[in-house]
C-alpha atoms as a PDB file:
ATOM      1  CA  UNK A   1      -7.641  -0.226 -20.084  1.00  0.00           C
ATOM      2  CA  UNK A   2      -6.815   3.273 -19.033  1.00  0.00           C
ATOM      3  CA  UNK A   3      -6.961   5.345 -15.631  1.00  0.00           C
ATOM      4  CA  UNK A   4      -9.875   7.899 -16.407  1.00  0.00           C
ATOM      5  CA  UNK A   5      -7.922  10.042 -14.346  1.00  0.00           C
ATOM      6  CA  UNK A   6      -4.644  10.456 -13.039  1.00  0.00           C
ATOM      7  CA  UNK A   7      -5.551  11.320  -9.033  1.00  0.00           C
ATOM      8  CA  UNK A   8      -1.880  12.968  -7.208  1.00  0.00           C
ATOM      9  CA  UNK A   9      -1.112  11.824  -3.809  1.00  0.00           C
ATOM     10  CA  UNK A  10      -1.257  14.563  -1.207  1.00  0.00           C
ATOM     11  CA  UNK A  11       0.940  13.787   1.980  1.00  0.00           C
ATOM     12  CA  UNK A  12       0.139  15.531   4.477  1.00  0.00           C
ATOM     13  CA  UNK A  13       3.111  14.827   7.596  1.00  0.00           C
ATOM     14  CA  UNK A  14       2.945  16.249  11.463  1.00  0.00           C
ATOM     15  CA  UNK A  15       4.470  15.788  14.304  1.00  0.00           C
ATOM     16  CA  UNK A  16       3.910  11.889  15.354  1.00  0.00           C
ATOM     17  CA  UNK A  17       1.555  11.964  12.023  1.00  0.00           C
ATOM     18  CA  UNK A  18       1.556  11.388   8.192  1.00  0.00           C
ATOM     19  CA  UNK A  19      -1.369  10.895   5.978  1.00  0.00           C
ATOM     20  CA  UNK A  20      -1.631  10.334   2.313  1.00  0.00           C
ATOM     21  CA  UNK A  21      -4.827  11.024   0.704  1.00  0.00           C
ATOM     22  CA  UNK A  22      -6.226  10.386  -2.827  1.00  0.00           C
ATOM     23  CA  UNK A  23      -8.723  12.009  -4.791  1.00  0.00           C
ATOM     24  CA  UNK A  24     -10.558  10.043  -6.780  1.00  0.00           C
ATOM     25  CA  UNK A  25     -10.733   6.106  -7.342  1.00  0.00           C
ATOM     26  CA  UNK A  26     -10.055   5.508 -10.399  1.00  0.00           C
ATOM     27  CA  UNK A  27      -8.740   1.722 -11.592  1.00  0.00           C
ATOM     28  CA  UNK A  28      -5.168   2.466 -12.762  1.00  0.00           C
ATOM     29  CA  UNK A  29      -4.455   0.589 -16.769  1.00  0.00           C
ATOM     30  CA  UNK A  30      -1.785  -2.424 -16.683  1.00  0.00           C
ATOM     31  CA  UNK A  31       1.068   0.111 -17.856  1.00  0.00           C
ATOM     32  CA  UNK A  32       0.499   2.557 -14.987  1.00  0.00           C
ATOM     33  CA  UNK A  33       0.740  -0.626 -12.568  1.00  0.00           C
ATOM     34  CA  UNK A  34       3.829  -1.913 -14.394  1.00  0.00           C
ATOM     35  CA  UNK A  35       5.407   1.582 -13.728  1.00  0.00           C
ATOM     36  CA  UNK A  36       4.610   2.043 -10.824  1.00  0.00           C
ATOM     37  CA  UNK A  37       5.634  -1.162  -9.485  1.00  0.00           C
ATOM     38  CA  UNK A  38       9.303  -0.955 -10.926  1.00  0.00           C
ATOM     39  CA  UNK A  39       9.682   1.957  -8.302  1.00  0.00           C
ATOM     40  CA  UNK A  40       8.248  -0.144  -5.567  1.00  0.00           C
ATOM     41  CA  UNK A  41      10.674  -2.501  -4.211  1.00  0.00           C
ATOM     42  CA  UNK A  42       9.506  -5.949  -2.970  1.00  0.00           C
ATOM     43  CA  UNK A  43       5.773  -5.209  -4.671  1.00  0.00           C
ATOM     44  CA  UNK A  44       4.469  -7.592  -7.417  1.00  0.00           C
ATOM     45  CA  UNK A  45       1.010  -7.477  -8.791  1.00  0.00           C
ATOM     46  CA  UNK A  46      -1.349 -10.582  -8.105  1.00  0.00           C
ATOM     47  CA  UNK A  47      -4.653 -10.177 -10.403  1.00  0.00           C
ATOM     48  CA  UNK A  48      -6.319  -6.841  -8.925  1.00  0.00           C
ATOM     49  CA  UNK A  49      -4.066  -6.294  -6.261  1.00  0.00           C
ATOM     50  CA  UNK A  50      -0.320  -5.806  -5.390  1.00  0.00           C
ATOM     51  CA  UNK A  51       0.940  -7.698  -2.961  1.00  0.00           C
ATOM     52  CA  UNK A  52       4.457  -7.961  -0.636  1.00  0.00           C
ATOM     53  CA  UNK A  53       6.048 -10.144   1.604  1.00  0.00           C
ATOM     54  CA  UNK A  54       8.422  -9.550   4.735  1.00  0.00           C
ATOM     55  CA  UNK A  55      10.560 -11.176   7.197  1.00  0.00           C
ATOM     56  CA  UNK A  56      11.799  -9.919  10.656  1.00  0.00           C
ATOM     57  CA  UNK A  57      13.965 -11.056  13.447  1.00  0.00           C
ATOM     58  CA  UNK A  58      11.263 -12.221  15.082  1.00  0.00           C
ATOM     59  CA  UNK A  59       7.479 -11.823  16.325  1.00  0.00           C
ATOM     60  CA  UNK A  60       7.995  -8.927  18.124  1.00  0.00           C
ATOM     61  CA  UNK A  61       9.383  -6.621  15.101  1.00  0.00           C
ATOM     62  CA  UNK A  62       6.723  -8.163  12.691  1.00  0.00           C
ATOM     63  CA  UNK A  63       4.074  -6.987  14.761  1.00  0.00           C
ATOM     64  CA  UNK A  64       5.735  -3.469  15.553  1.00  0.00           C
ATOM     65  CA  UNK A  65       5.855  -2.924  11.491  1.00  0.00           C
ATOM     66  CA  UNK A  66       2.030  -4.104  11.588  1.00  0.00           C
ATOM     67  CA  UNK A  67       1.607  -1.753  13.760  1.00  0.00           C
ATOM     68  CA  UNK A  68       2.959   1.257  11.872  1.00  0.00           C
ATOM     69  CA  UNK A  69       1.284  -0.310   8.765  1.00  0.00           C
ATOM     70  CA  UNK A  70      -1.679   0.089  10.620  1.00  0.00           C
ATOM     71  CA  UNK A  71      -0.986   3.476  11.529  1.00  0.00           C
ATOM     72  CA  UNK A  72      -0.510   4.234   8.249  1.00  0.00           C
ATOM     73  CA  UNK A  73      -3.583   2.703   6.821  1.00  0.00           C
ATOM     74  CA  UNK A  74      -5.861   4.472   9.272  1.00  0.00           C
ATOM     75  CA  UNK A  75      -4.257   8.058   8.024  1.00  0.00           C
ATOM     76  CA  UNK A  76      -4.538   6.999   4.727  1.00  0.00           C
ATOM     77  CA  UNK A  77      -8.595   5.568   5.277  1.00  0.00           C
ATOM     78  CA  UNK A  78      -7.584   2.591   3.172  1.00  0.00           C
ATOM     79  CA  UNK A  79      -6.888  -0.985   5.309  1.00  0.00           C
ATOM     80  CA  UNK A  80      -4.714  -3.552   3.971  1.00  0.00           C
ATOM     81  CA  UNK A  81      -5.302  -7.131   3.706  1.00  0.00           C
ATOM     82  CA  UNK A  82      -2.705  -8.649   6.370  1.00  0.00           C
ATOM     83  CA  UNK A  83      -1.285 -11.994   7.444  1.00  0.00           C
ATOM     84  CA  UNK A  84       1.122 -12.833   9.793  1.00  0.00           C
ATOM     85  CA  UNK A  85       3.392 -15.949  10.787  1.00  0.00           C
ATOM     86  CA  UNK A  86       5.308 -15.723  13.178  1.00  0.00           C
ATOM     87  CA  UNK A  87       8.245 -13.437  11.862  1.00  0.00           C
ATOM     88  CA  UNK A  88       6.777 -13.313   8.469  1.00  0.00           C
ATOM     89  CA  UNK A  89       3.981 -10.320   7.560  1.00  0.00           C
ATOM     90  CA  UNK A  90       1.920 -10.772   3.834  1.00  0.00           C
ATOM     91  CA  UNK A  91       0.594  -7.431   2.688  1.00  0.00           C
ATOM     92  CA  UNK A  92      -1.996  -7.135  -0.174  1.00  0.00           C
ATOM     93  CA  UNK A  93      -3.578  -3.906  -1.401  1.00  0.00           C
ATOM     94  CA  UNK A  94      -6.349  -3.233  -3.695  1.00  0.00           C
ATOM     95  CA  UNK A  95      -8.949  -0.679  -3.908  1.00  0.00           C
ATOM     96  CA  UNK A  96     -12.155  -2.655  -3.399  1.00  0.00           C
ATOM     97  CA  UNK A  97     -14.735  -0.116  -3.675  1.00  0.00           C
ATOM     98  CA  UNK A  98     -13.067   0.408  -7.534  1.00  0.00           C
ATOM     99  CA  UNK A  99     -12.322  -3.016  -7.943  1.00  0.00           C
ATOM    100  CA  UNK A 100      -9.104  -3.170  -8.807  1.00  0.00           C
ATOM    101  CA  UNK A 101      -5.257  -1.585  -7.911  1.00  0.00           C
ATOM    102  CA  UNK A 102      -5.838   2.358  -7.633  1.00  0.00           C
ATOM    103  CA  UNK A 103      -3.387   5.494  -7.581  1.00  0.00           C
ATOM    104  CA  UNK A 104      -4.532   4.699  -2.992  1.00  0.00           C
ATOM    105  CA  UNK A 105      -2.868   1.422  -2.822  1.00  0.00           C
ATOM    106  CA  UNK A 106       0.206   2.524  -4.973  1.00  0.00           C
ATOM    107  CA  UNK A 107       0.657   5.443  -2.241  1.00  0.00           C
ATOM    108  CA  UNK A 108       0.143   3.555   0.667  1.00  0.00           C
ATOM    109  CA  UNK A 109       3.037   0.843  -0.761  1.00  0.00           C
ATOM    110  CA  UNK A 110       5.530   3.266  -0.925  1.00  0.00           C
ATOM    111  CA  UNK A 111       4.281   4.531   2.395  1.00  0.00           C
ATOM    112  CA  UNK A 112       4.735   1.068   4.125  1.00  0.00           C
ATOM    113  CA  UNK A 113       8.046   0.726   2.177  1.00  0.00           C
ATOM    114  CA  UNK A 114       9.174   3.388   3.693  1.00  0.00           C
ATOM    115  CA  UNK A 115       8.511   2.050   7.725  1.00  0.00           C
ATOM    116  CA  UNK A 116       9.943  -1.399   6.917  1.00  0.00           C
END
């Protein structure tokens, strides 16, 4: 299978604010998603989705990072899947409305890799 397109991610980053946006939704092939995920530390694919796992201190920092994940996800119009245990945060990504891992969820990793 192979991405019809290749969409770019366009960051766009303010004062207090950074958005990523994506034209296009486009299913990305199993190669793209291999390639991509090499770059994104911590990621690993699960089905139609990638998918992370972190650890804090404790409670308080877990939530703090869900709340810049959040932050994140709202600029970017594209909401994680997100489960938290005490000091442990599960983050899953796809693209539902293309049914499957897009070019959107592969920006909004990095993103939330880089807020960790």
């Amino acid at each position: 299978m192979t991405a019809h397109r290749r969409p770019v991610a366009i960051w766009t980053v303010g004062p207090g604010r950074s958005a990523v946006t994506v034209p296009g939704m486009n299913t990305l092939d199993d190669d793209t998603i291999r390639t991509a995920l090499e770059d994104l530390e911590g990621w690993e694919r699960r089905d139609q989705a990638i998918h992370r796992s972190f650890s804090f201190d404790g409670f308080r920092e877990a939530i703090a990072f869900i709340n810049r994940v959040a932050d994140l996800a709202d600029a970017a119009d594209h909401h994680p899947e997100l489960a938290n245990v005490y000091a442990s945060v599960d983050i899953t990504l796809t693209t539902h409305d293309a049914g499957g891992i897009t070019q959107k969820d592969v920006a909004l990793a990095r993103a939330i890799n880089d807020v960790v």
